[in-house]
N, C-alpha and C. Protein backbone atom coordinates (compact mmCIF):
# COMPACT_ATOMS: atom_id res chain seq x y z
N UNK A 1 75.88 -86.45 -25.95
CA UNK A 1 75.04 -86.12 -27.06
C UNK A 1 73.67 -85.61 -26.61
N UNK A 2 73.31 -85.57 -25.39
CA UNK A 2 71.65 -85.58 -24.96
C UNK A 2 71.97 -84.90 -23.47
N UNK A 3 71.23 -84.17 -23.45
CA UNK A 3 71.53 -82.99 -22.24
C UNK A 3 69.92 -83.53 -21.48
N UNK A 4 69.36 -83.85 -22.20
CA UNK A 4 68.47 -84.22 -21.33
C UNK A 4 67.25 -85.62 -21.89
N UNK A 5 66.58 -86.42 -21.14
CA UNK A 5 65.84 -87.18 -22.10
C UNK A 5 64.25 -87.07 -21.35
N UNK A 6 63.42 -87.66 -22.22
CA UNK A 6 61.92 -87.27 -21.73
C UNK A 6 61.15 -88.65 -22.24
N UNK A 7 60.81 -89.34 -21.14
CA UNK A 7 60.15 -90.82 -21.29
C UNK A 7 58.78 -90.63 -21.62
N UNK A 8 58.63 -90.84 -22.63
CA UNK A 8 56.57 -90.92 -22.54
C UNK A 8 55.79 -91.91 -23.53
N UNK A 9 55.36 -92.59 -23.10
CA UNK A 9 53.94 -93.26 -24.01
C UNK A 9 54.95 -94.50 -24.35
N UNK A 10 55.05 -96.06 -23.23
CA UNK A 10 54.25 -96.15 -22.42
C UNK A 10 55.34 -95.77 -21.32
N UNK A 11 54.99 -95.12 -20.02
CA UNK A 11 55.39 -95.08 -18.69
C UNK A 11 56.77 -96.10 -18.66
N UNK A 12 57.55 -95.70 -18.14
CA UNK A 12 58.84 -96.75 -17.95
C UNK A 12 59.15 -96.98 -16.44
N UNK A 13 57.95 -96.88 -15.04
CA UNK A 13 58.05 -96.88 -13.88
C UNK A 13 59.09 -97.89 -13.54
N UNK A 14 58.88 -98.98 -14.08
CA UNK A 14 59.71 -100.25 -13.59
C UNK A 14 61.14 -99.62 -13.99
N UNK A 15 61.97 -98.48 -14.72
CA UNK A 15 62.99 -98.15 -14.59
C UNK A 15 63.32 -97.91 -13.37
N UNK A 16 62.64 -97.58 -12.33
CA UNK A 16 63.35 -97.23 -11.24
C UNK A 16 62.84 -97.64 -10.11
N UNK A 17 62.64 -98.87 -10.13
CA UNK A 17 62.29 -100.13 -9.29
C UNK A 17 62.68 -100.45 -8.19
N UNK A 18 64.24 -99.79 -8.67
CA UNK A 18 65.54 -100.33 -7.28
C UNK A 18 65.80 -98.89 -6.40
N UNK A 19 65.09 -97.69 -6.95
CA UNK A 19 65.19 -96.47 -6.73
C UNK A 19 64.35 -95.56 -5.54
N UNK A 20 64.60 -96.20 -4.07
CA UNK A 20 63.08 -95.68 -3.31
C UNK A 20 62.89 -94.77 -3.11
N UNK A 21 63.68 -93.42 -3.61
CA UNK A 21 63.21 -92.27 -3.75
C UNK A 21 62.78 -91.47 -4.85
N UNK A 22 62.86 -91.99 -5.88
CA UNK A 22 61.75 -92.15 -7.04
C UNK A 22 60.57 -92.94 -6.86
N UNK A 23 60.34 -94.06 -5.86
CA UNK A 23 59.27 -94.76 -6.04
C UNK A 23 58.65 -94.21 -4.74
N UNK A 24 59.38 -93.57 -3.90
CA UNK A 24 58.39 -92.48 -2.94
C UNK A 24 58.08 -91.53 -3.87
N UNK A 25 58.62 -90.62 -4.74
CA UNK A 25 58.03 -89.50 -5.69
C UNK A 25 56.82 -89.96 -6.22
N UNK A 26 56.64 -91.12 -6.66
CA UNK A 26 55.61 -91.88 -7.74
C UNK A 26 54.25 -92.06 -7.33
N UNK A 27 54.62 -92.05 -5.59
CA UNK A 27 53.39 -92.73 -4.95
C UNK A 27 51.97 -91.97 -5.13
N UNK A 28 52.44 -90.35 -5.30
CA UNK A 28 50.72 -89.70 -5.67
C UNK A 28 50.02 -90.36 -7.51
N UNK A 29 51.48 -90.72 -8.02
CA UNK A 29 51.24 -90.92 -9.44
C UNK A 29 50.22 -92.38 -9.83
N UNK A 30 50.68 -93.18 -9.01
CA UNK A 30 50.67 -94.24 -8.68
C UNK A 30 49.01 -94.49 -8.26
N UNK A 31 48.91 -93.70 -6.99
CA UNK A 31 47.16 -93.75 -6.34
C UNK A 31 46.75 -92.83 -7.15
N UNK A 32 46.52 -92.39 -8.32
CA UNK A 32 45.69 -91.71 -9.07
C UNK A 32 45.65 -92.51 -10.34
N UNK A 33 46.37 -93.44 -10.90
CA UNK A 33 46.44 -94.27 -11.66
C UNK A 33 45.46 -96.02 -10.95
N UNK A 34 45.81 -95.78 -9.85
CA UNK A 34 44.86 -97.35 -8.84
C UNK A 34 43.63 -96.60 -9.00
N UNK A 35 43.33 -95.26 -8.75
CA UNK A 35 41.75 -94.67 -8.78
C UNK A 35 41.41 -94.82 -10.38
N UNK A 36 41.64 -94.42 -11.10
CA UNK A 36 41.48 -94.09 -12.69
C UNK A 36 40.96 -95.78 -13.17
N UNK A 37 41.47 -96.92 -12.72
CA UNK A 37 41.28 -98.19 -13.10
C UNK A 37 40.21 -98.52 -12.46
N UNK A 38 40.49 -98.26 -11.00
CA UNK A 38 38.80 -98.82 -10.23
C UNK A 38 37.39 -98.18 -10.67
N UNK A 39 37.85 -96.81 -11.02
CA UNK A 39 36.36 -96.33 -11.80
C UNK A 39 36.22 -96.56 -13.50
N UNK A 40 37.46 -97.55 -13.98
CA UNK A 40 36.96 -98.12 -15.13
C UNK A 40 36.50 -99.59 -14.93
N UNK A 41 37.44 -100.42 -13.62
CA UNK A 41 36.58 -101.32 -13.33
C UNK A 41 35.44 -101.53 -13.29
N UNK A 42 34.80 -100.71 -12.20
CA UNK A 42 33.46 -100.60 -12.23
C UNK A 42 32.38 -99.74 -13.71
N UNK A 43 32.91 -99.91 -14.76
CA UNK A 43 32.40 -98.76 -15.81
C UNK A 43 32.05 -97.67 -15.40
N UNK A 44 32.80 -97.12 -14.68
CA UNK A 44 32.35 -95.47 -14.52
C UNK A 44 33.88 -94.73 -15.31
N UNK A 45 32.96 -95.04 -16.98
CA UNK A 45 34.04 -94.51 -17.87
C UNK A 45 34.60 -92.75 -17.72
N UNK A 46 33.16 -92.42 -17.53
CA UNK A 46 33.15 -90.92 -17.38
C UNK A 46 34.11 -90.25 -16.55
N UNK A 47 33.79 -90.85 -14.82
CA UNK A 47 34.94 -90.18 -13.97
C UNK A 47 36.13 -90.51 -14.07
N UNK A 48 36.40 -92.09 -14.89
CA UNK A 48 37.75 -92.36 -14.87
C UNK A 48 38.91 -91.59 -15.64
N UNK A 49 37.78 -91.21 -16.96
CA UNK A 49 38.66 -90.20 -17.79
C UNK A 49 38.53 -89.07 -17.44
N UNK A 50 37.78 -88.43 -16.91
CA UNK A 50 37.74 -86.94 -15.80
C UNK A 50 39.18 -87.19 -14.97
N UNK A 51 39.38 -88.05 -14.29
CA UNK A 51 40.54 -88.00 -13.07
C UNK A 51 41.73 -88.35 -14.17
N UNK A 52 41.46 -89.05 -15.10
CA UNK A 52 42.80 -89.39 -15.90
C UNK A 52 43.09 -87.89 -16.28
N UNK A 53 42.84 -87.38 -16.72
CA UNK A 53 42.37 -86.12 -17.77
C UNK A 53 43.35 -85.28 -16.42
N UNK A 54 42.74 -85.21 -15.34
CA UNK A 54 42.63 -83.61 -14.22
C UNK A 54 44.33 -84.42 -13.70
N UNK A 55 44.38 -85.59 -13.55
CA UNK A 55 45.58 -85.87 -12.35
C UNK A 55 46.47 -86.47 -13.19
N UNK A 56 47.10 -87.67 -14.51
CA UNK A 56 47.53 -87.79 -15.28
C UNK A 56 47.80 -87.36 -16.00
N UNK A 57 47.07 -86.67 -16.94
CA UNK A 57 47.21 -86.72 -18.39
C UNK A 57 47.85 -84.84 -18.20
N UNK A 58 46.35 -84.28 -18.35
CA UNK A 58 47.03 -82.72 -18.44
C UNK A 58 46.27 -81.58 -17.62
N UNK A 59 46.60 -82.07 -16.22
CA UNK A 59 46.39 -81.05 -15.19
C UNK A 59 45.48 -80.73 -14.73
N UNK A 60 45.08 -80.17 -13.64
CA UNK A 60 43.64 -80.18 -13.00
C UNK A 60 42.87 -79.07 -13.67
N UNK A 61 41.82 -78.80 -13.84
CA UNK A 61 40.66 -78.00 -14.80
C UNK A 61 40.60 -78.01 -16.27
N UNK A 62 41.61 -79.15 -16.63
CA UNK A 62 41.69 -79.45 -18.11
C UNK A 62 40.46 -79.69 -18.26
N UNK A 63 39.50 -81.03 -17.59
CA UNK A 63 38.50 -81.83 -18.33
C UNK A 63 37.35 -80.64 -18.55
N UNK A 64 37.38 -79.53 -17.33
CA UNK A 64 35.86 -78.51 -17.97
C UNK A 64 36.54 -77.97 -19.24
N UNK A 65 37.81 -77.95 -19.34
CA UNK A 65 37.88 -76.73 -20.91
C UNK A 65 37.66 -77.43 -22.07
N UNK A 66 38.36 -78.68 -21.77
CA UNK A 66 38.01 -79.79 -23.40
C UNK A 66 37.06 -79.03 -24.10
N UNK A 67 36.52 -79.24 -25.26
CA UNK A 67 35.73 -79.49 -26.27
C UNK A 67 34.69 -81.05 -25.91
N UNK A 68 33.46 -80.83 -26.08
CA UNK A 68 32.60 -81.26 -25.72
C UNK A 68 32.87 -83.13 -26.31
N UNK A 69 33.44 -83.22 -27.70
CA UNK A 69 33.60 -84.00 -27.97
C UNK A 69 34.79 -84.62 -27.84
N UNK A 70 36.07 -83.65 -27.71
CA UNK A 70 37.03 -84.39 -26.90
C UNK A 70 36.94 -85.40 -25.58
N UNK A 71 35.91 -84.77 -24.71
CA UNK A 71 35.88 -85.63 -23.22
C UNK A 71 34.98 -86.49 -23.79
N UNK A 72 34.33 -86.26 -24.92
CA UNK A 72 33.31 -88.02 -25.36
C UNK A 72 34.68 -88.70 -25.86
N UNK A 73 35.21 -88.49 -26.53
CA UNK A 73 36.72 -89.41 -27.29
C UNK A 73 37.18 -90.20 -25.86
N UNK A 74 37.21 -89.54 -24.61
CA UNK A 74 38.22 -89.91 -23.56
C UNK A 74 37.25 -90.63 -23.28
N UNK A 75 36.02 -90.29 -22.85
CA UNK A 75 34.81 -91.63 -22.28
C UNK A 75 34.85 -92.76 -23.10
N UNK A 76 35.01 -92.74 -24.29
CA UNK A 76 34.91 -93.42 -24.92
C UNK A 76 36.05 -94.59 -25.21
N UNK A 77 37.39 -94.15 -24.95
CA UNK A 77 38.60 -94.98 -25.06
C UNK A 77 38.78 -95.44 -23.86
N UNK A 78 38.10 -95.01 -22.32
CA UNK A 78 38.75 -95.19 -21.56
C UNK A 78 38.65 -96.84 -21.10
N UNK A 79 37.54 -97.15 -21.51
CA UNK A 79 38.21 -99.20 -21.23
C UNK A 79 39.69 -99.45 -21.99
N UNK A 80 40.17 -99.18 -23.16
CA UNK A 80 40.72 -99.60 -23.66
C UNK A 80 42.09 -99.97 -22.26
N UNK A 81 42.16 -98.41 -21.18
CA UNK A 81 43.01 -98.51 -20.41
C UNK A 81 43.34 -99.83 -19.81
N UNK A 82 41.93 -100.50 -19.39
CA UNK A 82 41.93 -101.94 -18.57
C UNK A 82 42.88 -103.03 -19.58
N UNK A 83 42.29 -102.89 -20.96
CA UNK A 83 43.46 -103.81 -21.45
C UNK A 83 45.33 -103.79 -21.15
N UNK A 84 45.67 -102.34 -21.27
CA UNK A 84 47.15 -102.37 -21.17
C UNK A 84 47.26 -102.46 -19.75
């Protein structure tokens, strides 16, 4: 019935747990997600959603094109990340 499927929102990494060549694929995904937290750790909301934005979310030179108030929306949600 499904030729193909597409996982998103939240991440399902632990699907392929037992999989070490998916969890070698993951590993750039992975240290850009450990960076994105340590600069919300430390409240540096700004760069965290800059790197979420450029290496996660949607590709590198996304965060200069945003709309001025879009990258405030992302500064602005980005603690929420530390909770989940």
């Amino acid at each position: 019935m499904f030729r193909s499927i597409t996982v998103h929102e939240p991440p399902l990494v632990a699907i392929v747990a037992g999989d070490p060549d998916a969890l070698r694929q993951l590993r750039p995904t992975r240290a850009s997600l450990d960076a994105v937290l340590a600069h919300l750790g430390k409240g540096e909301h700004r760069q965290g959603a800059r790197q979420f934005v450029e290496e996660l979310g949607m590709g590198p030179g996304t965060w200069d094109r945003l709309p001025a108030a879009v990258r405030e929306t992302f500064v602005h949600n980005a603690p929420t990340w530390l909770d989940e």
